[in-house]
C-alpha atoms as a PDB file:
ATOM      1  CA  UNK A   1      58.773 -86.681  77.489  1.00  0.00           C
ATOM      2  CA  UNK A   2      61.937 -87.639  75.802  1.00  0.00           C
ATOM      3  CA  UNK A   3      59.239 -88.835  72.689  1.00  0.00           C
ATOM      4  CA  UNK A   4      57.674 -85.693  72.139  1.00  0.00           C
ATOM      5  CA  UNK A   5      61.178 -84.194  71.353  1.00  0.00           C
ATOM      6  CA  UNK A   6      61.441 -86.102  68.555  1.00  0.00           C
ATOM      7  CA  UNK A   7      58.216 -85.411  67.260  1.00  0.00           C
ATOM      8  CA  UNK A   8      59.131 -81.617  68.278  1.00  0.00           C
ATOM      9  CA  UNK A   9      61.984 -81.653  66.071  1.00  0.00           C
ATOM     10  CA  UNK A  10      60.466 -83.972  63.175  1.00  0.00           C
ATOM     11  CA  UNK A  11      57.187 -81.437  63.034  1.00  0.00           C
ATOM     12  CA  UNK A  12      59.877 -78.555  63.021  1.00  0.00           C
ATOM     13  CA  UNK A  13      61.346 -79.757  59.902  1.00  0.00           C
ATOM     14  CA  UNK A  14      58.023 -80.069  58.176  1.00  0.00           C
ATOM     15  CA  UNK A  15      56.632 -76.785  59.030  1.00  0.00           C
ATOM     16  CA  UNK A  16      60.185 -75.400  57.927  1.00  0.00           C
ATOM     17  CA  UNK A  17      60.248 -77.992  54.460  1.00  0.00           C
ATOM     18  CA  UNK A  18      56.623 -76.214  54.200  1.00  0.00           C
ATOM     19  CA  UNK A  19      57.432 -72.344  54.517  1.00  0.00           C
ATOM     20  CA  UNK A  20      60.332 -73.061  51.951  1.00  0.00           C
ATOM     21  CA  UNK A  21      57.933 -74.846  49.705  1.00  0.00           C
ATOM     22  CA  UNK A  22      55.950 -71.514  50.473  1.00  0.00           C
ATOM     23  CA  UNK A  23      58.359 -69.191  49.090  1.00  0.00           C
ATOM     24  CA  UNK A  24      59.330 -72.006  45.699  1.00  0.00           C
ATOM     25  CA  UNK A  25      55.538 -71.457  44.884  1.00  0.00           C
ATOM     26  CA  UNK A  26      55.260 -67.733  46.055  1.00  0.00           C
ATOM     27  CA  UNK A  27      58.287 -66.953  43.800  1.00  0.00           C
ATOM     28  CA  UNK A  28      57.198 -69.157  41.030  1.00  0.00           C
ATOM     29  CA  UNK A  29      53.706 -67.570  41.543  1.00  0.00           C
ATOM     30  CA  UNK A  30      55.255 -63.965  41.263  1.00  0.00           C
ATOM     31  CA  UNK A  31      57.474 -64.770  37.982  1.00  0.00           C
ATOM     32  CA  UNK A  32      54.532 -66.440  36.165  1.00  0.00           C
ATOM     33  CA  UNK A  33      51.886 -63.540  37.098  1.00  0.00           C
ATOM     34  CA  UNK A  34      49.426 -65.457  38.881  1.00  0.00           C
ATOM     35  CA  UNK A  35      49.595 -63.269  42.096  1.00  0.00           C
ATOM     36  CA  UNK A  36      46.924 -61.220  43.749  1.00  0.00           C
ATOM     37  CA  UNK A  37      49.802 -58.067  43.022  1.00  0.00           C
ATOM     38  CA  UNK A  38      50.161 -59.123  39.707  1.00  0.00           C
ATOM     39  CA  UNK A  39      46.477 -59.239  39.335  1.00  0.00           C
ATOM     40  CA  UNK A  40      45.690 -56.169  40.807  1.00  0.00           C
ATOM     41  CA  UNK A  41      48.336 -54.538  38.416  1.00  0.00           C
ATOM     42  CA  UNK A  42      47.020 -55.498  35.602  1.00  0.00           C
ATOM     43  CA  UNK A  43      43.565 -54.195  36.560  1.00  0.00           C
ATOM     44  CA  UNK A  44      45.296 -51.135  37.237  1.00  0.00           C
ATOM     45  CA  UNK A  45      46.704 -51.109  33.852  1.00  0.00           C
ATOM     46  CA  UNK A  46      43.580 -51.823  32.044  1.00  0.00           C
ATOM     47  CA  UNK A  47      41.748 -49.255  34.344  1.00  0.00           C
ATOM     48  CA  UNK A  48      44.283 -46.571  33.147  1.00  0.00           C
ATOM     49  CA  UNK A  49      43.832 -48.025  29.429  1.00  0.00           C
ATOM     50  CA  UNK A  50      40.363 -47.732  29.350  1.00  0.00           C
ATOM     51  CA  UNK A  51      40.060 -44.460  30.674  1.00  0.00           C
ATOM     52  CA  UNK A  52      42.704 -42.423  28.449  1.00  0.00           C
ATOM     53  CA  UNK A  53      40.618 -44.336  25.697  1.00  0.00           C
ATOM     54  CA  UNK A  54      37.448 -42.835  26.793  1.00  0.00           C
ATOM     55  CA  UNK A  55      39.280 -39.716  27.364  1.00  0.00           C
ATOM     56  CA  UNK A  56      40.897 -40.079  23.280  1.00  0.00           C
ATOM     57  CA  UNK A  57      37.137 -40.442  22.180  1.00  0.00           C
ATOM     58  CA  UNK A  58      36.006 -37.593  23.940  1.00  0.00           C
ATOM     59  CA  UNK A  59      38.547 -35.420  23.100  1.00  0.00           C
ATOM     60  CA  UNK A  60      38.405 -36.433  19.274  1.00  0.00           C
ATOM     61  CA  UNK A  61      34.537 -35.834  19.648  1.00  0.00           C
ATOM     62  CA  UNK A  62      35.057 -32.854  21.161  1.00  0.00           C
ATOM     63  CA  UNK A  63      37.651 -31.752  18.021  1.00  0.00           C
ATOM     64  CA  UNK A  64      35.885 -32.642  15.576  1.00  0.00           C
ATOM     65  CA  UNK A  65      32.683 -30.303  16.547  1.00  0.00           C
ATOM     66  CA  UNK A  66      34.768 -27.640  17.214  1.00  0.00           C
ATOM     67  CA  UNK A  67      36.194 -28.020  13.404  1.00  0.00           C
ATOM     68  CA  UNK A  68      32.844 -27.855  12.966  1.00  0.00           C
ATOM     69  CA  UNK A  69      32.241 -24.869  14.701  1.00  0.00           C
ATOM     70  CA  UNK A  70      35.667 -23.174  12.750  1.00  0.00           C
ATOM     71  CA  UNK A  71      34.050 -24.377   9.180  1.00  0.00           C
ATOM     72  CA  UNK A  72      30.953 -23.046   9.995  1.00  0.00           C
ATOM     73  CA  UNK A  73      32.064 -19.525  11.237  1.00  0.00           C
ATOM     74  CA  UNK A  74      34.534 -19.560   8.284  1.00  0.00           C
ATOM     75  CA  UNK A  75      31.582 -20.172   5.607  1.00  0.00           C
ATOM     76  CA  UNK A  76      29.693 -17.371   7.447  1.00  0.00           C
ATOM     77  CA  UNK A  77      32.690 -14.992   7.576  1.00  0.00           C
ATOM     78  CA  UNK A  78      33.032 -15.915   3.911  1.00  0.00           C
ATOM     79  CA  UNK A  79      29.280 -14.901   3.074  1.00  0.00           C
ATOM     80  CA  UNK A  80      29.221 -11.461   5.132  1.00  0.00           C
ATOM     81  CA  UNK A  81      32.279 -10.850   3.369  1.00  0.00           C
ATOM     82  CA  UNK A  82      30.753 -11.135   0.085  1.00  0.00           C
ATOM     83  CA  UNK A  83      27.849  -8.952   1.502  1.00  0.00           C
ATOM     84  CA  UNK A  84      30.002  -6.569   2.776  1.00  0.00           C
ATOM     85  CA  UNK A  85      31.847  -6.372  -0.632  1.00  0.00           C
ATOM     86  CA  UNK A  86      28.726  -6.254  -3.481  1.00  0.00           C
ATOM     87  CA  UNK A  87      27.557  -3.268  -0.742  1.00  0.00           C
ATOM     88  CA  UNK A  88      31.342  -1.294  -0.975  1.00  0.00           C
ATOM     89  CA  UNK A  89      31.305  -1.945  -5.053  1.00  0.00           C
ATOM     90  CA  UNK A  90      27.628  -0.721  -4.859  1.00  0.00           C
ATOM     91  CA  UNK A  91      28.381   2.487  -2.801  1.00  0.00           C
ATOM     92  CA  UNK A  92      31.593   3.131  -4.900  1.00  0.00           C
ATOM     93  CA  UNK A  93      29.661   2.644  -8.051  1.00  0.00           C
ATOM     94  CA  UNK A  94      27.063   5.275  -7.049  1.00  0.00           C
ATOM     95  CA  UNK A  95      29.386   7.936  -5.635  1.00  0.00           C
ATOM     96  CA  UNK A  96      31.740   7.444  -9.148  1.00  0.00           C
ATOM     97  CA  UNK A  97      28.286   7.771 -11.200  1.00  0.00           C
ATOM     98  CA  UNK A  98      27.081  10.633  -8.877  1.00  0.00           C
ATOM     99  CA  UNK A  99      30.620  12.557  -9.737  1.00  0.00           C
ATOM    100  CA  UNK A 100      30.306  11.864 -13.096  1.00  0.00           C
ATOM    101  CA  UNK A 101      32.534   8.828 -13.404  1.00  0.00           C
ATOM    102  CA  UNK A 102      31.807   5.991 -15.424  1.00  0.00           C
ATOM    103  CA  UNK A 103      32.906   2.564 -14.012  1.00  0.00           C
ATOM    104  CA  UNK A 104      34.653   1.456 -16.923  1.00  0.00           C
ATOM    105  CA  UNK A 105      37.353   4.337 -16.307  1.00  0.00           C
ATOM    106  CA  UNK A 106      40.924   3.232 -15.691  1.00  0.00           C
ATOM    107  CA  UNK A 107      40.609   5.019 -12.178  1.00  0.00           C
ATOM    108  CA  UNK A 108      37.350   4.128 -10.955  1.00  0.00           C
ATOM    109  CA  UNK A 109      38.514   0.622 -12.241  1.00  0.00           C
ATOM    110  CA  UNK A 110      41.747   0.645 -10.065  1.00  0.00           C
ATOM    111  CA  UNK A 111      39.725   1.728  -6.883  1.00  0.00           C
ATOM    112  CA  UNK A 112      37.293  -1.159  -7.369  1.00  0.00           C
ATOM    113  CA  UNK A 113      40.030  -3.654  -8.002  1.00  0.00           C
ATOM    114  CA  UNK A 114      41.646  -2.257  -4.975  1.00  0.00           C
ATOM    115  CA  UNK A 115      38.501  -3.122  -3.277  1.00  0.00           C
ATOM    116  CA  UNK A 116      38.867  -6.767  -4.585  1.00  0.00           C
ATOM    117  CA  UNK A 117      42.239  -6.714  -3.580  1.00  0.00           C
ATOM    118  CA  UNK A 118      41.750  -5.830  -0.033  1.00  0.00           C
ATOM    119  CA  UNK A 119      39.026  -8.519   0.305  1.00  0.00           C
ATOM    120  CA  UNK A 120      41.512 -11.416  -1.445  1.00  0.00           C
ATOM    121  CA  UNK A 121      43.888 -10.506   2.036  1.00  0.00           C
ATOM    122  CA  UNK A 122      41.585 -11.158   4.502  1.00  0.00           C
ATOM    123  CA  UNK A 123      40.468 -14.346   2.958  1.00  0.00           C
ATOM    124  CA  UNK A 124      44.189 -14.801   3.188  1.00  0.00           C
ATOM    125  CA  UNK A 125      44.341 -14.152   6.783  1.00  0.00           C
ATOM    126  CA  UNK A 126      41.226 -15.793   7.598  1.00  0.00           C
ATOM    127  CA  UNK A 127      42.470 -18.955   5.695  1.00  0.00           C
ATOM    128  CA  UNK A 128      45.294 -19.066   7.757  1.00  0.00           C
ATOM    129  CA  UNK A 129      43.933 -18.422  11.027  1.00  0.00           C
ATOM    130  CA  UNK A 130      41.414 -21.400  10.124  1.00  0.00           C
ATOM    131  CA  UNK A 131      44.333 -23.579   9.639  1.00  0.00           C
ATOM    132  CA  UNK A 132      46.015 -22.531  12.727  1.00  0.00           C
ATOM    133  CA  UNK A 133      43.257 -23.107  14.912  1.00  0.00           C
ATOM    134  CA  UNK A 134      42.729 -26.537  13.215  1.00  0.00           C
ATOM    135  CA  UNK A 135      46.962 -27.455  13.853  1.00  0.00           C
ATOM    136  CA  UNK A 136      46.337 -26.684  17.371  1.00  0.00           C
ATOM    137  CA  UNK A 137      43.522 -29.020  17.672  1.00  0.00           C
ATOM    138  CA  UNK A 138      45.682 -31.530  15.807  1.00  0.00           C
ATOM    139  CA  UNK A 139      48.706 -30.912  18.084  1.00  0.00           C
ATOM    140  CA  UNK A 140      46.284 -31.026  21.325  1.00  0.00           C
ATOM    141  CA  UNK A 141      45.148 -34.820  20.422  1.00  0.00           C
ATOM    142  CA  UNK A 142      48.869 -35.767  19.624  1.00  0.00           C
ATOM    143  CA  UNK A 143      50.406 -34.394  22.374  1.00  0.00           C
ATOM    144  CA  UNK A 144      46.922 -36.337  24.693  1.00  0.00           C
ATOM    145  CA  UNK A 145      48.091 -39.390  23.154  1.00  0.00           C
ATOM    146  CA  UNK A 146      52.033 -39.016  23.793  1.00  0.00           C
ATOM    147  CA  UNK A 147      51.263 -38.115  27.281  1.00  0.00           C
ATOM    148  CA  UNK A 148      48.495 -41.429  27.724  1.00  0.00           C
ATOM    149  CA  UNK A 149      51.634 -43.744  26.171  1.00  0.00           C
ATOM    150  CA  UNK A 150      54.134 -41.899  28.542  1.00  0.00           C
ATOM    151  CA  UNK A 151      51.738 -42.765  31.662  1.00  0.00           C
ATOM    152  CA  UNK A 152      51.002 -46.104  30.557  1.00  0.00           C
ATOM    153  CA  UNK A 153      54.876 -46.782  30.247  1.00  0.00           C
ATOM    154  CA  UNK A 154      55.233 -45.445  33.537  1.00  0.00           C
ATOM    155  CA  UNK A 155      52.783 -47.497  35.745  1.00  0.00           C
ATOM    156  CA  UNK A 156      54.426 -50.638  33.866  1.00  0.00           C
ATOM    157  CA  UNK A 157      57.684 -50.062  34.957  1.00  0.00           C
ATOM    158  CA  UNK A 158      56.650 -49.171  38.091  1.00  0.00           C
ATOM    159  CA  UNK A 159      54.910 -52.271  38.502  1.00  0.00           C
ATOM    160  CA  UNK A 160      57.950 -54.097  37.308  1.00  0.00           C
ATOM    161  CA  UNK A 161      59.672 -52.567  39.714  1.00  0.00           C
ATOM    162  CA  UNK A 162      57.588 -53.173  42.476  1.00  0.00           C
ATOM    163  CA  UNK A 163      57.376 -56.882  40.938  1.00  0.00           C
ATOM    164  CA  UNK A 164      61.244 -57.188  41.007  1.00  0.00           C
ATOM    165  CA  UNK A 165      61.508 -55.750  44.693  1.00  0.00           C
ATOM    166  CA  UNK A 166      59.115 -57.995  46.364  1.00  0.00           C
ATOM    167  CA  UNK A 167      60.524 -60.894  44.530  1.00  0.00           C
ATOM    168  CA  UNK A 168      63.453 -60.279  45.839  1.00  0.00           C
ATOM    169  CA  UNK A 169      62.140 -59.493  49.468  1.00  0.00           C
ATOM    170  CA  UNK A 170      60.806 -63.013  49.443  1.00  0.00           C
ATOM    171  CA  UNK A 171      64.929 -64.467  48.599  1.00  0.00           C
ATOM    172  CA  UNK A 172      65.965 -62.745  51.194  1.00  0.00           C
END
């Protein structure tokens, strides 16, 4: 019996040489990334990457039709206006030659320019609603990619963090 204590002690010293050797290459594992963590991380990472990509290209796609859809409506506002404004200098044209009026008179000329006028102000408005509608889709895909970049900050630094805790937890 009194030869299995040395043994005892001699195979405690190796199983204790071993777990510190353990922790060297856990630690040395952890600081060079070559952990499971570290690897799921990173998938992590890339997951979150690749899916606020797919999420950028779907949201650009989905932009860009509905500029589309605001050129469109705008070239078809832009046409019925037209319409709408041959018809009013039609209508004024027959009522001034039904009272009498010629067209070339300085007040049937003022009533058509007024005419003219009016329809130069909604082109102004519509203009300008156009372009509003477009800055908003603008600001939309900036403020999708600020918020991507803020959550791909975050889950880095939280992994770092995590990362500098369990390193730590294996010191001590």
């Amino acid at each position: 019996m009194g030869a299995i204590a040395p043994i005892t002690s001699g195979l405690s010293a190796a199983v204790s040489t071993l777990n510190t050797v353990g922790q060297v290459v856990g630690a040395v594992q952890t600081l060079s990334g070559n952990s499971s963590a570290q690897r799921e991380q990173d998938l992590a990472l890339r997951q979150l990457q690749e899916r606020q990509r797919l999420e950028a290209v779907q949201l650009a796609q989905s932009n860009a039709l509905e500029r589309e859809k605001i050129a469109a409506q705008s070239a078809a506002d832009e046409e019925e206006r037209r319409a709408a404004l041959r018809r009013a200098v039609a209508r004024q044209r027959a009522s001034f030659g039904g009272s009498g009026i010629g067209s070339s008179g300085g007040s049937a000329q003022a009533v058509l320019l007024g005419l003219f006028d009016e329809s130069e102000d909604e082109i102004n408005r519509r203009t300008e609603l156009d372009s509003l509608r477009t800055r908003a889709l603008d600001l939309g895909e900036s403020q999708s990619r600020s918020l991507n970049l803020l959550q791909a900050t975050q889950l880095q630094q939280r992994q770092k963090l995590g990362d500098q805790v369990s390193f730590l937890d294996r010191l001590f």
